[in-house]
PDB file of N, CA and C in Angstrom:
ATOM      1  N   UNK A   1      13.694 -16.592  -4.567  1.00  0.00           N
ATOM      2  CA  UNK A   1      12.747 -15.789  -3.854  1.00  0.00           C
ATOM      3  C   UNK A   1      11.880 -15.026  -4.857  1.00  0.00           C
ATOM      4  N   UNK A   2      10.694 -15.029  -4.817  1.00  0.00           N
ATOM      5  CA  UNK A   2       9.879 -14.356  -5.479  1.00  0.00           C
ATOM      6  C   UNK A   2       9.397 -13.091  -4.847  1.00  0.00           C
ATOM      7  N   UNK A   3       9.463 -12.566  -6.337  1.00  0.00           N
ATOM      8  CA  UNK A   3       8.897 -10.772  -5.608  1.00  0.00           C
ATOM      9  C   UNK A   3       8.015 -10.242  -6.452  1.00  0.00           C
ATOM     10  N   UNK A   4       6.975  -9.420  -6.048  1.00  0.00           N
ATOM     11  CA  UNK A   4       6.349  -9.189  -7.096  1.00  0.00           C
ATOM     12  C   UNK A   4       5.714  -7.327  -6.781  1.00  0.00           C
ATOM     13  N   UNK A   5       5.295  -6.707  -8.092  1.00  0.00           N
ATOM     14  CA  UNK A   5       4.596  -5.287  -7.772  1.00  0.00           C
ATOM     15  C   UNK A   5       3.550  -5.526  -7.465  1.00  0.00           C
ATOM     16  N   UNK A   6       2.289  -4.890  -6.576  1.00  0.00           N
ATOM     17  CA  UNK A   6       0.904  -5.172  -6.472  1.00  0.00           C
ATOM     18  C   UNK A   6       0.753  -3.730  -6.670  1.00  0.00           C
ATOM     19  N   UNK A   7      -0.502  -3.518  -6.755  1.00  0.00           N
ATOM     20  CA  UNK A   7      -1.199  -1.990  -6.898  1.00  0.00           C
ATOM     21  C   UNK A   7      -2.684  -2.249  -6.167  1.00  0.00           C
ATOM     22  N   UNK A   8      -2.337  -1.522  -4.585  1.00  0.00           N
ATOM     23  CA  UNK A   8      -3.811  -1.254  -4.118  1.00  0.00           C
ATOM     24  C   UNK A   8      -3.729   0.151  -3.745  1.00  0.00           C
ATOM     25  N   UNK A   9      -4.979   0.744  -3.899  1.00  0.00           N
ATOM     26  CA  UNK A   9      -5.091   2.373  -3.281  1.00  0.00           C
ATOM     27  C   UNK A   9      -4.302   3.469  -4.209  1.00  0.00           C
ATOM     28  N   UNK A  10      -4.481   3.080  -5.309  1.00  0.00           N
ATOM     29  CA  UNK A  10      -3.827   3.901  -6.284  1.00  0.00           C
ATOM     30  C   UNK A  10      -2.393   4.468  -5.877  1.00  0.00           C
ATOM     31  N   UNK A  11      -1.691   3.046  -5.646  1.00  0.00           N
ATOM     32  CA  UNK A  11      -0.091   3.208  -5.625  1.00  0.00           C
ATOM     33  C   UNK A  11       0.088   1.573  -5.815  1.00  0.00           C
ATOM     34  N   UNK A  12       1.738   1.760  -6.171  1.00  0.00           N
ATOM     35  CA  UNK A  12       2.597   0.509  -6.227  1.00  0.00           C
ATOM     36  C   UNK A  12       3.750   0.261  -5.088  1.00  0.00           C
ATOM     37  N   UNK A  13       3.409  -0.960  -4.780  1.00  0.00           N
ATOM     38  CA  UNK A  13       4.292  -1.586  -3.822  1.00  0.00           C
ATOM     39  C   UNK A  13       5.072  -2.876  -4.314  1.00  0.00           C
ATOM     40  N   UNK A  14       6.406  -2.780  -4.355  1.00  0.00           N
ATOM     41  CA  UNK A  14       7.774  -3.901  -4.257  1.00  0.00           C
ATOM     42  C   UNK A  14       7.322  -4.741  -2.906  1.00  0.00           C
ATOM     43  N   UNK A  15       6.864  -6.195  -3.280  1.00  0.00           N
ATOM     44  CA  UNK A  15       6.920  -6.662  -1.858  1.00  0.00           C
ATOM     45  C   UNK A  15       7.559  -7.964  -1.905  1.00  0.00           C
ATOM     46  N   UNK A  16       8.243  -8.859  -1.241  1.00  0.00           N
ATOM     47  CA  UNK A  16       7.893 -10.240  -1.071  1.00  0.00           C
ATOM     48  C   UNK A  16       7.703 -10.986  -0.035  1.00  0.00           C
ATOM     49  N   UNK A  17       7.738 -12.086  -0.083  1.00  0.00           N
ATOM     50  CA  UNK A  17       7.073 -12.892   1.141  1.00  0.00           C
ATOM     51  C   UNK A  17       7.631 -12.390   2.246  1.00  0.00           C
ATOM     52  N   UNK A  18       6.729 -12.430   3.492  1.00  0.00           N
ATOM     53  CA  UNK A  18       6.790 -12.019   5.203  1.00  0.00           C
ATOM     54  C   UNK A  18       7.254 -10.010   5.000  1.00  0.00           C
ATOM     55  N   UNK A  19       7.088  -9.598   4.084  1.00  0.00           N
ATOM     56  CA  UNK A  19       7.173  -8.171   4.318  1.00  0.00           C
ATOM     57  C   UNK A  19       6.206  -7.493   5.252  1.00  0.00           C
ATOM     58  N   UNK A  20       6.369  -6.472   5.988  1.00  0.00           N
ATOM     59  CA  UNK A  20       5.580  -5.484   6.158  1.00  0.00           C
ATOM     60  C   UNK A  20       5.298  -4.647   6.093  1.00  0.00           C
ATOM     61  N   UNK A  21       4.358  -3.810   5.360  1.00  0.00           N
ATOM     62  CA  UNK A  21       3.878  -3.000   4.682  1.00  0.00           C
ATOM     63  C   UNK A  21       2.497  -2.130   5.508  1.00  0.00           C
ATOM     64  N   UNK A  22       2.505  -0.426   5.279  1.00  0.00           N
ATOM     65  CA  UNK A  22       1.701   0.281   5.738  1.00  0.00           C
ATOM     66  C   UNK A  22       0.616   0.691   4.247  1.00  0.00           C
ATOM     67  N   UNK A  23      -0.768   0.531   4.023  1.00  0.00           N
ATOM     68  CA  UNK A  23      -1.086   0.385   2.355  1.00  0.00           C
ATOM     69  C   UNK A  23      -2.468   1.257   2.790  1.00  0.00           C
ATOM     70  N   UNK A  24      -2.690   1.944   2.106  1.00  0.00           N
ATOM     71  CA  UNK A  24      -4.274   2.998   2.599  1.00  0.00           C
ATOM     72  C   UNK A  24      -5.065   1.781   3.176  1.00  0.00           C
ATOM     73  N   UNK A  25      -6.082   2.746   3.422  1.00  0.00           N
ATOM     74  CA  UNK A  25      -7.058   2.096   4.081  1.00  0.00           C
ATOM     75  C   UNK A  25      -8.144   1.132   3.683  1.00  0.00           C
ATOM     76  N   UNK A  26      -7.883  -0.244   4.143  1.00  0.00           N
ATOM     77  CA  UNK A  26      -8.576  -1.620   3.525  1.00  0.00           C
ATOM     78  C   UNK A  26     -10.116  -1.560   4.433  1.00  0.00           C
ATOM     79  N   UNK A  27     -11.067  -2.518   3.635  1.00  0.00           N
ATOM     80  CA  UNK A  27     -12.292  -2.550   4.649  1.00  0.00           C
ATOM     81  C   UNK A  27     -12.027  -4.031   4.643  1.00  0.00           C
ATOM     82  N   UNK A  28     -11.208  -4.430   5.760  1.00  0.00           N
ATOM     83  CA  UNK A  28     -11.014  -5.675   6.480  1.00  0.00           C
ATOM     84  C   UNK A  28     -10.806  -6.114   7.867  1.00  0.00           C
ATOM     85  N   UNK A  29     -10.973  -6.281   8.298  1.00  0.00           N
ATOM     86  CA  UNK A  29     -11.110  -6.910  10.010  1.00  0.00           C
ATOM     87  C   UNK A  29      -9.593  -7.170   9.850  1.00  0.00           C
ATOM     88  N   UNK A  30      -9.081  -6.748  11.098  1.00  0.00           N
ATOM     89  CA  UNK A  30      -7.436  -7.447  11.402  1.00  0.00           C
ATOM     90  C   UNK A  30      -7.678  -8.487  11.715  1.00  0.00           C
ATOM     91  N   UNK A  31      -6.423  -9.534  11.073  1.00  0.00           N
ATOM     92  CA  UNK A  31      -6.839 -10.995  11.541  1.00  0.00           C
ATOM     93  C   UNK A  31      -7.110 -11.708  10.464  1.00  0.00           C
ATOM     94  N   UNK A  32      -7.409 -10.994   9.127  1.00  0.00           N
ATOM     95  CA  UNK A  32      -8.171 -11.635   8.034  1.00  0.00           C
ATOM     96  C   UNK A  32      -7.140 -11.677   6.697  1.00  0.00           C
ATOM     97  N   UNK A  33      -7.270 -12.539   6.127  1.00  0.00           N
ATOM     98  CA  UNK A  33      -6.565 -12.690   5.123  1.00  0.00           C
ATOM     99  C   UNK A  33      -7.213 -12.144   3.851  1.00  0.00           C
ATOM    100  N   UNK A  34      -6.451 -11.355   3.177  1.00  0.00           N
ATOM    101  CA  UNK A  34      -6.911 -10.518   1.548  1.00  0.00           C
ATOM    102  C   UNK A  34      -5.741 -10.818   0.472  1.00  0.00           C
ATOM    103  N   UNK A  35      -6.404 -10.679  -0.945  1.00  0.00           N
ATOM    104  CA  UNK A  35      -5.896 -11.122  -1.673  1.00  0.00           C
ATOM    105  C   UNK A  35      -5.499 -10.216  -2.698  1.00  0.00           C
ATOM    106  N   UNK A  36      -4.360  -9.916  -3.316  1.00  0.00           N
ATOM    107  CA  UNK A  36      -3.956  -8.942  -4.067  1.00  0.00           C
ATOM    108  C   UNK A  36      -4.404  -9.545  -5.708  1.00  0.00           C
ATOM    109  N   UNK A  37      -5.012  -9.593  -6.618  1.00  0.00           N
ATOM    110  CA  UNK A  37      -5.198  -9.986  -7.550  1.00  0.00           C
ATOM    111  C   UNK A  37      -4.234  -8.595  -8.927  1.00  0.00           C
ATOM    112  N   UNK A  38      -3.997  -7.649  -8.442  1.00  0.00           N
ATOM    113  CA  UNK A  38      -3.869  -6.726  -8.945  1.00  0.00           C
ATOM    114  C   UNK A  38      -1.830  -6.618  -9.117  1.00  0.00           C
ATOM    115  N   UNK A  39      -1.608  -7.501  -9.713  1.00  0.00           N
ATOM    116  CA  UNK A  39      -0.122  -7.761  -9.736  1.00  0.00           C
ATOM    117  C   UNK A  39       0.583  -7.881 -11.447  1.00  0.00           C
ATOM    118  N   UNK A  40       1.397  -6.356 -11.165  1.00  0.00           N
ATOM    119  CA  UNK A  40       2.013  -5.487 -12.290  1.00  0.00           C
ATOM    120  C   UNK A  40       2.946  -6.567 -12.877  1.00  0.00           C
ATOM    121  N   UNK A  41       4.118  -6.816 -11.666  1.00  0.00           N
ATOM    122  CA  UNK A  41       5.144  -7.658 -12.129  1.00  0.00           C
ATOM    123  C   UNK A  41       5.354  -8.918 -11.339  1.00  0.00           C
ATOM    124  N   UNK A  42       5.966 -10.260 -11.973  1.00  0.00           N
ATOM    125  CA  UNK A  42       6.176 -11.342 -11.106  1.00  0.00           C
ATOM    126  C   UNK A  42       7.470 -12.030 -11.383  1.00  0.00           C
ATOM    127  N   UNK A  43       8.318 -11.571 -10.356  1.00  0.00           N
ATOM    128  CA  UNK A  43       9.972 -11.883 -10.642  1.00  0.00           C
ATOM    129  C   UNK A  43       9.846 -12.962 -10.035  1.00  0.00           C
ATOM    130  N   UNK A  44      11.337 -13.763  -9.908  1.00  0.00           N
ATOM    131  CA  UNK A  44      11.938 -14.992  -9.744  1.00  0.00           C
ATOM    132  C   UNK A  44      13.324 -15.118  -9.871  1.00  0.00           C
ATOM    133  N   UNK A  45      14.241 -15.241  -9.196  1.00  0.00           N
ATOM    134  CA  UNK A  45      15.445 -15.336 -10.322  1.00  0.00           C
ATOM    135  C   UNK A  45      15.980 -14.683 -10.655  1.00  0.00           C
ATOM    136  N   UNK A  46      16.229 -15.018 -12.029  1.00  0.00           N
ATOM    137  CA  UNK A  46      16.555 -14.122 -13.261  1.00  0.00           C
ATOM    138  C   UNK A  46      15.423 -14.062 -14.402  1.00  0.00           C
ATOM    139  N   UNK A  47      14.473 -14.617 -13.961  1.00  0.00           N
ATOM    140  CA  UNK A  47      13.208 -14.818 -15.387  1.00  0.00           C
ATOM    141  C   UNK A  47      12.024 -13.481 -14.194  1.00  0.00           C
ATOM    142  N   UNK A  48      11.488 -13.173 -15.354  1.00  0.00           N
ATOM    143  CA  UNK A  48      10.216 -11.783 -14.490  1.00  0.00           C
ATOM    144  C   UNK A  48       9.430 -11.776 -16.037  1.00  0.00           C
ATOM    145  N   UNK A  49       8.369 -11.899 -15.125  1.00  0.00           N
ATOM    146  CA  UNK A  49       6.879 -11.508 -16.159  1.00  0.00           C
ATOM    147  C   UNK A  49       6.060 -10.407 -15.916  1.00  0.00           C
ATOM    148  N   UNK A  50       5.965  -9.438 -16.922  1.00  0.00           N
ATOM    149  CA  UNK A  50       5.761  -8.372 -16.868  1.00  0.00           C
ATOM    150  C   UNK A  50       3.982  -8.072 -17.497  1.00  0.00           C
ATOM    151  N   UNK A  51       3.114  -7.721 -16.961  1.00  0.00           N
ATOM    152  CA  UNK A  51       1.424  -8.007 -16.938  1.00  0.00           C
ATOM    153  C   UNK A  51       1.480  -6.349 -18.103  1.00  0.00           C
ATOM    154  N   UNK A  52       0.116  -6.695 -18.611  1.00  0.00           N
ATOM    155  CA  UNK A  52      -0.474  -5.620 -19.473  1.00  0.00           C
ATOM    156  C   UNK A  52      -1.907  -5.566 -18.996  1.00  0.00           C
ATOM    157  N   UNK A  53      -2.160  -4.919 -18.352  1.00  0.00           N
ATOM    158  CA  UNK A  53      -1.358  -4.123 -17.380  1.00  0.00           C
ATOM    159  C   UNK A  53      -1.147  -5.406 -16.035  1.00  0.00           C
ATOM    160  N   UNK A  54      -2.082  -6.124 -15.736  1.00  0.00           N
ATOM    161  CA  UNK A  54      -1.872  -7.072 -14.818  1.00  0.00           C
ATOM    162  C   UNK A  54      -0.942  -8.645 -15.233  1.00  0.00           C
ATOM    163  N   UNK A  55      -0.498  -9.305 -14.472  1.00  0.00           N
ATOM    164  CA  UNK A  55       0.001 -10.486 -15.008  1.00  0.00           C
ATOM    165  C   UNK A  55      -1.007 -11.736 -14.569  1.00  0.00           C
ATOM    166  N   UNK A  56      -1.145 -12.324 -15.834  1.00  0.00           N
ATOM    167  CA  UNK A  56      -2.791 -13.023 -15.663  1.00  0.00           C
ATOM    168  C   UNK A  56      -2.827 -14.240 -14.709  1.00  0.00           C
ATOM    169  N   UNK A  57      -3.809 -14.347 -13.493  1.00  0.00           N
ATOM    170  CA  UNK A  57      -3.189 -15.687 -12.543  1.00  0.00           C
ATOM    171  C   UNK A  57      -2.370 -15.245 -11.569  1.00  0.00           C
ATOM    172  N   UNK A  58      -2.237 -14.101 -11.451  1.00  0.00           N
ATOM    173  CA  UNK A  58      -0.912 -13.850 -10.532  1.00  0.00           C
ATOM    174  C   UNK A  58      -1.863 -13.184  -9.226  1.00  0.00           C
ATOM    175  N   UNK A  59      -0.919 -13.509  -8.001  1.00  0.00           N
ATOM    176  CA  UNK A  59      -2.010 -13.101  -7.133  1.00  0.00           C
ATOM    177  C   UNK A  59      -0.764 -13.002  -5.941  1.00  0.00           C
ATOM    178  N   UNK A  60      -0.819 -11.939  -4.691  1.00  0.00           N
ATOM    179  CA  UNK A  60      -0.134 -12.056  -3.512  1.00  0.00           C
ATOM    180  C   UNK A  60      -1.616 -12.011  -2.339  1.00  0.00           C
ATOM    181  N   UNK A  61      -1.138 -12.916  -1.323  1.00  0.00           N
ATOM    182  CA  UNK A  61      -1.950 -13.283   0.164  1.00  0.00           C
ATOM    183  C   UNK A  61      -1.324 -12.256   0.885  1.00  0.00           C
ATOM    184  N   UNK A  62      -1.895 -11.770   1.711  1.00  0.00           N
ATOM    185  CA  UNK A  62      -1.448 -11.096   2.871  1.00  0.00           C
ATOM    186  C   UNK A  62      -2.549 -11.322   3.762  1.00  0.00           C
ATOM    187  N   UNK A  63      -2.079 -10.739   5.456  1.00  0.00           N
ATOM    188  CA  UNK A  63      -3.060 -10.961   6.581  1.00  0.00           C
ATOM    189  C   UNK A  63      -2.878  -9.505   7.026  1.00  0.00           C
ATOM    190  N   UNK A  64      -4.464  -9.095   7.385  1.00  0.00           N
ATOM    191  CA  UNK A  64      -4.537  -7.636   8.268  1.00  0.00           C
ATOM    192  C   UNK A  64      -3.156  -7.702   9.342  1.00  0.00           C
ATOM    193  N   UNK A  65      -3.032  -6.923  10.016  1.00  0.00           N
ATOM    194  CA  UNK A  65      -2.475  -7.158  11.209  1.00  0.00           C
ATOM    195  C   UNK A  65      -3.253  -6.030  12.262  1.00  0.00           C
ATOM    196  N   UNK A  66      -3.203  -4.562  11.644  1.00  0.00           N
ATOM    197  CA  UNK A  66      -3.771  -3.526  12.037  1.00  0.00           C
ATOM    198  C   UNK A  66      -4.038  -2.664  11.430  1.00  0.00           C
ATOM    199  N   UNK A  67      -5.044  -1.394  11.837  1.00  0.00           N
ATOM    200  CA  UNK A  67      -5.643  -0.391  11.392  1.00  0.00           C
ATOM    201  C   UNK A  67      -5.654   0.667  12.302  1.00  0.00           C
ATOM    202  N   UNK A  68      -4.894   2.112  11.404  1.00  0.00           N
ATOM    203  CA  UNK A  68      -4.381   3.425  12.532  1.00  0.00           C
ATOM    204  C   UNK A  68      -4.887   4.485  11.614  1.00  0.00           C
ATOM    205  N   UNK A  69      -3.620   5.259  12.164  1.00  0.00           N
ATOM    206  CA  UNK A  69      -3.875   6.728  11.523  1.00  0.00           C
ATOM    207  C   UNK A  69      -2.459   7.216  11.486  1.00  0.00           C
ATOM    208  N   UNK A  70      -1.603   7.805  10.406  1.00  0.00           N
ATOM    209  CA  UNK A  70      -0.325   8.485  10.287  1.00  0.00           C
ATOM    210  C   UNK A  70      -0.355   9.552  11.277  1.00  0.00           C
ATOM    211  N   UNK A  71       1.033   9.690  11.319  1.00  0.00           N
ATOM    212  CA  UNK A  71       1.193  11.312  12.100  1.00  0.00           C
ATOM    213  C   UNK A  71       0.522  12.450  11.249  1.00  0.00           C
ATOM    214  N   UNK A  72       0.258  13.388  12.319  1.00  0.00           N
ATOM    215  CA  UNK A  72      -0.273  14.424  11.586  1.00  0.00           C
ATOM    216  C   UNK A  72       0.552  15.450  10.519  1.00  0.00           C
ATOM    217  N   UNK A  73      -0.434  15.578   9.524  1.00  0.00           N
ATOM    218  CA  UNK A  73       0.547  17.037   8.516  1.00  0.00           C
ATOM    219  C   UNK A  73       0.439  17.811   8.448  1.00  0.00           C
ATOM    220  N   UNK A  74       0.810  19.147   8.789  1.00  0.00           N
ATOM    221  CA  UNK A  74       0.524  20.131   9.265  1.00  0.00           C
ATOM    222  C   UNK A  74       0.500  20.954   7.999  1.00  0.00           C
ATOM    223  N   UNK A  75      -0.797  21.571   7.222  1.00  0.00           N
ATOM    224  CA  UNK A  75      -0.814  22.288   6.004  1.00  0.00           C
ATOM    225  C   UNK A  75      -1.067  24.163   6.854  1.00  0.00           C
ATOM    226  N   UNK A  76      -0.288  24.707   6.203  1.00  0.00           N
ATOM    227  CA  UNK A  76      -0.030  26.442   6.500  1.00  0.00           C
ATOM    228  C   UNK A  76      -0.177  27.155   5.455  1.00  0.00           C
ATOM    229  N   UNK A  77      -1.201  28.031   5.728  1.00  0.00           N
ATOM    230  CA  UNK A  77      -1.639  28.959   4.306  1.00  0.00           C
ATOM    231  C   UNK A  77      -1.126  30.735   4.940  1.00  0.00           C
ATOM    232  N   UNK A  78      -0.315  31.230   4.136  1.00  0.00           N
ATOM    233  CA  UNK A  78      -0.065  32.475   4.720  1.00  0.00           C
ATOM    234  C   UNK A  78       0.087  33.458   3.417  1.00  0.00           C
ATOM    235  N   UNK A  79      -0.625  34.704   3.654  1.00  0.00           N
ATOM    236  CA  UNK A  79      -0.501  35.479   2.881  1.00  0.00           C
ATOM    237  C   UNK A  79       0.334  37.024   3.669  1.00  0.00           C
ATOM    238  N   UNK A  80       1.229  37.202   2.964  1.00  0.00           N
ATOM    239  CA  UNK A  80       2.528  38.465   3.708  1.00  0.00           C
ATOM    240  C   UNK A  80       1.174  39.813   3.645  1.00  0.00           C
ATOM    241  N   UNK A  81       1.489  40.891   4.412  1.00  0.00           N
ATOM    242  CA  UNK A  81       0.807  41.947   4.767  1.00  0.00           C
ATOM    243  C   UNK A  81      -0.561  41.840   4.903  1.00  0.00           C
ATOM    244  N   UNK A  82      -1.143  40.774   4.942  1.00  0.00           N
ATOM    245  CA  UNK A  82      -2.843  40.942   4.839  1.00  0.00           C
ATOM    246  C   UNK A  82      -3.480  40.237   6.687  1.00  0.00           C
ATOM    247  N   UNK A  83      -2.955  39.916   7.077  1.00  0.00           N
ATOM    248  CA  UNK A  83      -3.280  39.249   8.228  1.00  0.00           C
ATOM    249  C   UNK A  83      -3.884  37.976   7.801  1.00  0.00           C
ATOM    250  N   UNK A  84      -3.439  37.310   6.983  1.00  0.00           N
ATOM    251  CA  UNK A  84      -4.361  36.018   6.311  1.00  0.00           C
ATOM    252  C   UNK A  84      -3.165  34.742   6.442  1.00  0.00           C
ATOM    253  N   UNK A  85      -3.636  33.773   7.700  1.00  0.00           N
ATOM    254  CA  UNK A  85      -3.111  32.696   8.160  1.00  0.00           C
ATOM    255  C   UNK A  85      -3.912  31.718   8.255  1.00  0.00           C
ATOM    256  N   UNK A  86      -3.735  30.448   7.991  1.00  0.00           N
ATOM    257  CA  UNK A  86      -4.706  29.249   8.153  1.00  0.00           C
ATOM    258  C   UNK A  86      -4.069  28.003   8.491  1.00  0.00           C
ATOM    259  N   UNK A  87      -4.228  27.203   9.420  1.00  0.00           N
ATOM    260  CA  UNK A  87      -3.232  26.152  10.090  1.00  0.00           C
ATOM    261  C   UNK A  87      -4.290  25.068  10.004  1.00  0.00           C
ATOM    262  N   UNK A  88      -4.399  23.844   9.264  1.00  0.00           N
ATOM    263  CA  UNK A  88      -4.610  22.862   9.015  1.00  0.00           C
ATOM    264  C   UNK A  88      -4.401  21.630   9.617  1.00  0.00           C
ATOM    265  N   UNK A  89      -4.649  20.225   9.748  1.00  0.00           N
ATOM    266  CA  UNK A  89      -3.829  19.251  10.125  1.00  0.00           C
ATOM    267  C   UNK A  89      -4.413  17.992   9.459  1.00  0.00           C
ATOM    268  N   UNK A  90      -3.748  17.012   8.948  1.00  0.00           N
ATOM    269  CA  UNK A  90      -4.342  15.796   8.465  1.00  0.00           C
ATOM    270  C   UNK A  90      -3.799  14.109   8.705  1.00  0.00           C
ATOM    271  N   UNK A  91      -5.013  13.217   9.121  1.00  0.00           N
ATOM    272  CA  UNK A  91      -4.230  12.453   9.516  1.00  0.00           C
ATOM    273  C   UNK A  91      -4.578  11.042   8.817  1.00  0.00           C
ATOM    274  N   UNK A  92      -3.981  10.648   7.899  1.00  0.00           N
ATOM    275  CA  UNK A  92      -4.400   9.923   7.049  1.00  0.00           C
ATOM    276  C   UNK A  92      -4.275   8.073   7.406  1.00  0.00           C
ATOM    277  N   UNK A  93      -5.720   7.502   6.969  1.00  0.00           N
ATOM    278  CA  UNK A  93      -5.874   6.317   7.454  1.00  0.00           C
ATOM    279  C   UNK A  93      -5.100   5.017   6.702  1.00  0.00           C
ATOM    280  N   UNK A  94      -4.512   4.195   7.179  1.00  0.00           N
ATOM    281  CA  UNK A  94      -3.722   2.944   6.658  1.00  0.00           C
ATOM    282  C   UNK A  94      -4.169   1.767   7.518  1.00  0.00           C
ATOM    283  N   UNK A  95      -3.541   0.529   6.697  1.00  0.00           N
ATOM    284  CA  UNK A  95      -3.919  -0.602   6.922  1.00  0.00           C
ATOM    285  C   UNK A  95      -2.556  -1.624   7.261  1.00  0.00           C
ATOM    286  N   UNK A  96      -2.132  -1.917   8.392  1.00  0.00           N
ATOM    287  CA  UNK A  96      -0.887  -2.681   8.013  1.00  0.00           C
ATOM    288  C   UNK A  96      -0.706  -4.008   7.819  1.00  0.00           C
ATOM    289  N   UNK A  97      -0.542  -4.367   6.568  1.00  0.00           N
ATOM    290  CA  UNK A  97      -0.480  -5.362   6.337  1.00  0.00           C
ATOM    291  C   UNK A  97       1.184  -6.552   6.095  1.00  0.00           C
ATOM    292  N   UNK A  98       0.891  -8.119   6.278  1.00  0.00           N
ATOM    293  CA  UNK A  98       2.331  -9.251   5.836  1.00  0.00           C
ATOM    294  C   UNK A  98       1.914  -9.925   5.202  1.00  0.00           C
ATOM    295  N   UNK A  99       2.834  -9.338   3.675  1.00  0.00           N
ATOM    296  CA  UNK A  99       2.754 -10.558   2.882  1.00  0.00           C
ATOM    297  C   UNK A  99       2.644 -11.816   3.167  1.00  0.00           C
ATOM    298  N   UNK A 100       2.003 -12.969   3.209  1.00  0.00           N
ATOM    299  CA  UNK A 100       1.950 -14.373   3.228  1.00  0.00           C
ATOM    300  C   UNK A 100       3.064 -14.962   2.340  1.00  0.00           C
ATOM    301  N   UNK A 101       2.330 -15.325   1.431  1.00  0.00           N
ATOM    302  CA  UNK A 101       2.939 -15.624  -0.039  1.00  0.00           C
ATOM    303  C   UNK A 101       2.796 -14.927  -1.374  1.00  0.00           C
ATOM    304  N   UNK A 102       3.047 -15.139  -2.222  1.00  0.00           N
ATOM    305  CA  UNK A 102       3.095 -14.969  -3.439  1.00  0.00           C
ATOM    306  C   UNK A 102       2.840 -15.905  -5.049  1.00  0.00           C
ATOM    307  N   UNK A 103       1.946 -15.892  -4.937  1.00  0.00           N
ATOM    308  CA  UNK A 103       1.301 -17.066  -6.514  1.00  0.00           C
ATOM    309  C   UNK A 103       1.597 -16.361  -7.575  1.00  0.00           C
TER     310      UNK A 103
END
């Protein structure tokens, strides 16, 4: 079974084939197939090739599936004796994507 690191959205993801994964927000139509070109490590086995920084040729497929929004996070600013409170909320956009394969 092959597994490999990818890096989209300024993070790293462990994935391999048929995973599903929640990854920031892609500009892709659900339904569509994208291509990870951006792949740290490419295991196998017991043999793994390790990229500087990418591993050259190496590539993971995945297909949209959908596009949401996380639960909300509730940020609270409080300062003691001053009457100074501030209640926030944020709801951050993702893309969910399944690995296909792995090249």
């Amino acid at each position: 079974m092959k597994i490999a690191v990818i890096e989209t959205g300024g993070k790293q993801y462990l994935v391999k084939a048929q995973d599903k994964l929640r990854v920031p927000s892609l500009a892709a139509e659900a339904g569509t197939t994208i291509t990870f070109d951006r792949v740290l490590l490419l295991a196998q086995d017991e043999s793994a090739q390790v990229g500087t920084p990418y591993v050259a040729g190496a590539k993971a497929e995945a297909k949209v599936l959908a596009h949401g929004r996380a639960d909300k996070v509730l940020v609270m600013k409080y300062h003691s004796k001053t009457r100074y409170r501030r209640k926030k909320g944020h709801r951050q956009k993702f893309t969910e994507i399944q690995v296909m394969k792995i090249d």
